[in-house]
Protein backbone atom coordinates (compact mmCIF):
# COMPACT_ATOMS: atom_id res chain seq x y z
CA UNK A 1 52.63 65.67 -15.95
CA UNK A 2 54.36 68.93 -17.45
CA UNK A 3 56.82 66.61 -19.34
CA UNK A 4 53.88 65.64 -21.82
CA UNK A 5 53.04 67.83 -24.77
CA UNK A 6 49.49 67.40 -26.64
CA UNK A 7 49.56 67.96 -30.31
CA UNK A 8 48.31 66.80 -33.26
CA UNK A 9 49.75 63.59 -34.95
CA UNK A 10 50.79 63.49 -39.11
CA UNK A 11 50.35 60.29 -40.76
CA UNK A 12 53.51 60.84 -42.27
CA UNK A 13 55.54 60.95 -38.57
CA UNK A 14 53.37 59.20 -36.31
CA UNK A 15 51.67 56.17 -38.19
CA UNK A 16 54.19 53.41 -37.13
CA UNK A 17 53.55 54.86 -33.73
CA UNK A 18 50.38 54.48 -33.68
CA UNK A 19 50.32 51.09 -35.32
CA UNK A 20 52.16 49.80 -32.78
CA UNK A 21 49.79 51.25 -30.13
CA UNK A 22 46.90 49.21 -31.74
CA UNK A 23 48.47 46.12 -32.67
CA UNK A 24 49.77 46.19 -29.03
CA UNK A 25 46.33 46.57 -28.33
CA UNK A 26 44.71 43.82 -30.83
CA UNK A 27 46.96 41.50 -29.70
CA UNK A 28 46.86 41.36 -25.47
CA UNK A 29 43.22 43.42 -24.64
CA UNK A 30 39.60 43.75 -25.54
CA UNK A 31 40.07 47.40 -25.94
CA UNK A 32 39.66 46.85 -29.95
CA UNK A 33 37.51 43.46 -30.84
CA UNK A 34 39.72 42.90 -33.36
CA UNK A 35 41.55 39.80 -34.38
CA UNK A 36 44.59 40.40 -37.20
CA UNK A 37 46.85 43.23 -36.29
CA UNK A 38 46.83 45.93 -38.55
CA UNK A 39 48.86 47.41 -41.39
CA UNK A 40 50.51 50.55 -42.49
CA UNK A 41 48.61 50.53 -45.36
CA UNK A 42 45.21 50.30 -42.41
CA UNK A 43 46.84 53.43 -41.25
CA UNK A 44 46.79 54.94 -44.37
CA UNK A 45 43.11 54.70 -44.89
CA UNK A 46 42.40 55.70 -40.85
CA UNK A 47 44.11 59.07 -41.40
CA UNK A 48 42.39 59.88 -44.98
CA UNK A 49 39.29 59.09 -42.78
CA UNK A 50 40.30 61.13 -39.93
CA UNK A 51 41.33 63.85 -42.33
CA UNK A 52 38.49 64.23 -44.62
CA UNK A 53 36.23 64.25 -41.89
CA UNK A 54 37.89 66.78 -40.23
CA UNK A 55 38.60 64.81 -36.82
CA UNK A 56 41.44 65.03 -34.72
CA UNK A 57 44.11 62.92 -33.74
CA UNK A 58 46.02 64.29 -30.63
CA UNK A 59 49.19 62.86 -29.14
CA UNK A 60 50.35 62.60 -25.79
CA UNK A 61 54.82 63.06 -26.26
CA UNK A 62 57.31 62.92 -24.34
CA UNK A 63 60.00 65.70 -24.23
CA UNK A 64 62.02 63.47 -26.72
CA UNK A 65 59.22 63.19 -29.16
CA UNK A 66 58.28 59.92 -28.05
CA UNK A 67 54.39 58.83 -29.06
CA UNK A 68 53.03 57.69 -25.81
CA UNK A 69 49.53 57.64 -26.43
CA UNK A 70 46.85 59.58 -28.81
CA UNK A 71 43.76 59.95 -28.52
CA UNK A 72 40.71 60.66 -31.97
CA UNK A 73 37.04 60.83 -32.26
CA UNK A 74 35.23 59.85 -35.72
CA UNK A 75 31.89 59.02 -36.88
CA UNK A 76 29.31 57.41 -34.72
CA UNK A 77 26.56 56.08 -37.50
CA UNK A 78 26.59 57.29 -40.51
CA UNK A 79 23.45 58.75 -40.59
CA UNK A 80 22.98 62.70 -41.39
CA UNK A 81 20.94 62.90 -38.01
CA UNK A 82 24.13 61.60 -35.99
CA UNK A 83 26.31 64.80 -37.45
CA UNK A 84 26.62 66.34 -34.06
CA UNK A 85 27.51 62.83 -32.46
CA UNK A 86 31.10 61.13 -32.57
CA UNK A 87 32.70 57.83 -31.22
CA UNK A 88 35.79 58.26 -29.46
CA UNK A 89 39.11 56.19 -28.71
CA UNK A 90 41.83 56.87 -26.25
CA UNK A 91 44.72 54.32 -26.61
CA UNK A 92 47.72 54.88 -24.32
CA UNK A 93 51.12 52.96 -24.79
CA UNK A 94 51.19 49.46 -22.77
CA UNK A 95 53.96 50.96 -20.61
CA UNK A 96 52.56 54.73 -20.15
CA UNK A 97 49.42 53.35 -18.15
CA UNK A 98 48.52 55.15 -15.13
CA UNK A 99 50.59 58.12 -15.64
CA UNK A 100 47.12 60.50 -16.20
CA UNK A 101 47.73 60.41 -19.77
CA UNK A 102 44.56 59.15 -21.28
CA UNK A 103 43.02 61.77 -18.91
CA UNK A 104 45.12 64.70 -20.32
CA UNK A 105 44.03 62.80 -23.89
CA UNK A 106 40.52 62.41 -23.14
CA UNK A 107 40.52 65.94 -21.27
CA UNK A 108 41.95 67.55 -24.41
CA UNK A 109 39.27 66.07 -26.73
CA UNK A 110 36.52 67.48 -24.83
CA UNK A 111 37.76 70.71 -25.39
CA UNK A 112 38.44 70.37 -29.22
CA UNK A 113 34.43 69.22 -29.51
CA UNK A 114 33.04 71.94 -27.08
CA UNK A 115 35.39 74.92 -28.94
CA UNK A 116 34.42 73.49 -32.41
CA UNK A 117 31.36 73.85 -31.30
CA UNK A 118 29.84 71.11 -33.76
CA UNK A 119 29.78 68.39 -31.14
CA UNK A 120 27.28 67.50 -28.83
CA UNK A 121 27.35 64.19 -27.62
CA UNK A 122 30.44 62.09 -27.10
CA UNK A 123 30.09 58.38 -27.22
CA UNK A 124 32.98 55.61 -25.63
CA UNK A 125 32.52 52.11 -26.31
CA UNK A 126 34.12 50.36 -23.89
CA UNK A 127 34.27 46.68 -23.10
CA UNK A 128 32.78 46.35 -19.29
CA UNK A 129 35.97 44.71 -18.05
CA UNK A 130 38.23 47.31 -18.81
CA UNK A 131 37.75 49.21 -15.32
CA UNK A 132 40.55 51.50 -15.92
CA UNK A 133 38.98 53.02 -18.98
CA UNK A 134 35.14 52.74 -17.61
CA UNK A 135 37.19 54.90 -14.31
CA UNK A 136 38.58 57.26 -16.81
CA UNK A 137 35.33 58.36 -18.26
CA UNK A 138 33.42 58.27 -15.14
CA UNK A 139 36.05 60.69 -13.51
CA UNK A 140 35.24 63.07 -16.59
CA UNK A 141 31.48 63.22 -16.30
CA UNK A 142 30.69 60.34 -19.00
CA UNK A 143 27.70 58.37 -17.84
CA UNK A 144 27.31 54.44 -18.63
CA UNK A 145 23.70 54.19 -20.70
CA UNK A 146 23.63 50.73 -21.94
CA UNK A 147 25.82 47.53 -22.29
CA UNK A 148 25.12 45.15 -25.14
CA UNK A 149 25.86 41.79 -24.01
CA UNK A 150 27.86 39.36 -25.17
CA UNK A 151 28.01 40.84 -28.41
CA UNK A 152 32.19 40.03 -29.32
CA UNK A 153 33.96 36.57 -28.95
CA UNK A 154 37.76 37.39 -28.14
CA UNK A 155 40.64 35.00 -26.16
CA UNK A 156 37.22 32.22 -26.25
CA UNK A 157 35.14 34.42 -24.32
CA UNK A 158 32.18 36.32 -24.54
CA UNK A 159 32.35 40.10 -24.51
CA UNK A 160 30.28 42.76 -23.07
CA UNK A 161 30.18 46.17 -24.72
CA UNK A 162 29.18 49.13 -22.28
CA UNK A 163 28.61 52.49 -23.78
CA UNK A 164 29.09 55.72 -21.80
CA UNK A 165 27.87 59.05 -23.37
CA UNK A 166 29.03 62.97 -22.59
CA UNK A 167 26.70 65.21 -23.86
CA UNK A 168 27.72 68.58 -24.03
CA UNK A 169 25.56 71.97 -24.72
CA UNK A 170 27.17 73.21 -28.16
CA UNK A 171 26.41 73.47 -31.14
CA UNK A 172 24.88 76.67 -30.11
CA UNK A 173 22.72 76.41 -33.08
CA UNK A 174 21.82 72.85 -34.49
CA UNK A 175 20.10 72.63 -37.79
CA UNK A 176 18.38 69.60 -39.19
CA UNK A 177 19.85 68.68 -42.70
């Protein structure tokens, strides 16, 4: 896959992009228990939030610049005690799918939190009928600890949320506080 380039994404280039990705998303999948597709305006508000808490938000391009998929962690609870824990998303482009690039997403994320070294414990919430995602993070060491069921109603069905957690051994030195 050495015509895909990782790199950060700017609101100001790569909103519509990614807009399209989730709306794409919202619309035919349970990957986001969402209804109403969402806005530019909704992307606005997901960067500021992505930038003030200092998250990233990787892309996955093509050689022409293309967004094909990205890939963002941000808070899990917001509770001081859940500092060193984040949630995580890796959305790839309906017709980039099984190419390996949520892997090379998901693969550079883990570095980014180990590196930082102010992560340790990656969480994936993951509807338990998406097999290709549950795959994906059981190929990269994520574990499944718990499925709450039937907790979203999407296309007049019940949904199952599975949660699979990485935990990793930074932050060298954790503090309470």
């Amino acid at each position: 896959m050495n015509d895909i380039t990782l790199r950060p994404c700017e609101a100001a280039a790569h909103a519509g992009a990614i807009l399209a990705i989730f709306n794409d998303a919202i619309a035919n999948s349970t990957a986001l228990y969402e209804y109403q597709p969402r806005t530019l305006r909704t992307m606005e508000t997901w960067f500021a939030t992505k930038e003030a808490g200092g998250f990233p938000v990787i892309g996955a391009f093509d050689t022409a610049g293309e967004l094909l998929g990205f890939a963002s962690w941000g808070t899990f609870r917001a509770f001081p005690a859940f500092k060193y824990t984040v949630e995580h998303s890796v959305y790839v482009r309906h017709d980039q799918r099984g190419r390996g690039i949520g892997q090379q997403l998901l693969r550079e994320l883990l570095r980014l939190a180990e590196a930082g070294d102010r992560i340790h414990a990656l969480i994936a919430g993951i509807d338990m009928q998406n097999t290709g995602s549950i795959a994906l993070h059981e190929k990269l060491g994520f574990r499944h600890v718990g499925t709450l069921p039937q907790v979203g109603f999407k296309f007049g069905r019940w949904l199952d949320l599975g949660f699979w957690q990485l935990t990793l051994a930074t932050p060298q030195q954790p503090v309470d506080g």
